[in-house]
C-alpha atoms as a PDB file:
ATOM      1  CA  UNK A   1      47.108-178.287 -52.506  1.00  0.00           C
ATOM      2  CA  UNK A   2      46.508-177.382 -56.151  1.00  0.00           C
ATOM      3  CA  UNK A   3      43.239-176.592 -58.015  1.00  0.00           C
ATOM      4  CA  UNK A   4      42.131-178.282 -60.766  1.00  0.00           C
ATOM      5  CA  UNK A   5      39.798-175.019 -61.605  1.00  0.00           C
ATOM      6  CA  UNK A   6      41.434-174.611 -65.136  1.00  0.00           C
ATOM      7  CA  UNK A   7      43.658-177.243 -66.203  1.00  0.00           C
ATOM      8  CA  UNK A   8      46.146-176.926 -69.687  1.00  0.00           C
ATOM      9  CA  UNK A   9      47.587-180.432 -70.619  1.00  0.00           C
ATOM     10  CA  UNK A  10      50.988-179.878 -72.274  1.00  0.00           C
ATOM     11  CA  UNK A  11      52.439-182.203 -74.455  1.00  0.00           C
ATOM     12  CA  UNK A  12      54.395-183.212 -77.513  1.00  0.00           C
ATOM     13  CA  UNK A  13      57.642-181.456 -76.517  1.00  0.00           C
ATOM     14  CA  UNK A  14      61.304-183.296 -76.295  1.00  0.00           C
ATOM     15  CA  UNK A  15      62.018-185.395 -73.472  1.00  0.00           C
ATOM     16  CA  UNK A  16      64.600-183.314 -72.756  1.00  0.00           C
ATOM     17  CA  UNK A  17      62.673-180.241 -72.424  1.00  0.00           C
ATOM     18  CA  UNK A  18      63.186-178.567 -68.600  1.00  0.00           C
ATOM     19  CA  UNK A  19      60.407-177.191 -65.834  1.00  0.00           C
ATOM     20  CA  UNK A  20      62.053-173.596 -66.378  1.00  0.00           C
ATOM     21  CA  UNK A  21      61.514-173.637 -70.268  1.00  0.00           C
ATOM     22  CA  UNK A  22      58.350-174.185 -69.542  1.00  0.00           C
ATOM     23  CA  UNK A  23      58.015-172.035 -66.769  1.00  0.00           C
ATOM     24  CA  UNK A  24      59.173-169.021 -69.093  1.00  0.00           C
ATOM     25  CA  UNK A  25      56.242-169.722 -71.204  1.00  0.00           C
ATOM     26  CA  UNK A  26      53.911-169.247 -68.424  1.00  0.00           C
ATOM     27  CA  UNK A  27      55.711-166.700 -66.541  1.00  0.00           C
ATOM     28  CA  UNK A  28      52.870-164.242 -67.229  1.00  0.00           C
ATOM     29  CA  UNK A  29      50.205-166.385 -65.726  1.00  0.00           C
ATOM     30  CA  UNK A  30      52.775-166.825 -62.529  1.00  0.00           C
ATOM     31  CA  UNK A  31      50.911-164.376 -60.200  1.00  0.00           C
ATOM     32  CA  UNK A  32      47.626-165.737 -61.434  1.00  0.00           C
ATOM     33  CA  UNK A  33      48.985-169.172 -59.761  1.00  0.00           C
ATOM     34  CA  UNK A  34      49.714-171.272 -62.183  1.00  0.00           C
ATOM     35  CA  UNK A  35      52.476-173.631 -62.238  1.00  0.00           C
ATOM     36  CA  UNK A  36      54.161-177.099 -63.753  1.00  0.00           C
ATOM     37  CA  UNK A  37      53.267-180.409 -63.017  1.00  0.00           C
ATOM     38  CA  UNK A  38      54.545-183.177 -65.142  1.00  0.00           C
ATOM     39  CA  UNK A  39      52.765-186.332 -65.865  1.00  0.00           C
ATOM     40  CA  UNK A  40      55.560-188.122 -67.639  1.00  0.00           C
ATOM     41  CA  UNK A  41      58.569-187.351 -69.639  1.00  0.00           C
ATOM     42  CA  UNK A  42      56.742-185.859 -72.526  1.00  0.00           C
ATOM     43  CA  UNK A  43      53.143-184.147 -70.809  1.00  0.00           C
ATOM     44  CA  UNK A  44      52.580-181.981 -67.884  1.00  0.00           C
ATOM     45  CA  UNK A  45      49.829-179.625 -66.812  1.00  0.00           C
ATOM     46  CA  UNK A  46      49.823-176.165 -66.208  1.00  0.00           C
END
């Protein structure tokens, strides 16, 4: 359902940090496709 194509690990960022923070960073890349998938509390790909 997702490609794998290009991958950006994110990580080192507060537990409490939120998808949409995230998603702000990125939402330049949005109509490109990318999009937020965590891993664990603390890493998620992009």
């Amino acid at each position: 359902q997702y490609g794998m194509d290009h991958t950006l690990v994110l990580s080192g960022f507060p537990s409490s940090t939120r998808t949409t923070e995230l998603e702000k960073d990125f939402d330049s890349f949005r109509d490109r496709g990318v999009s937020i998938r965590w891993v664990d509390d603390t890493t998620a790909l992009a």
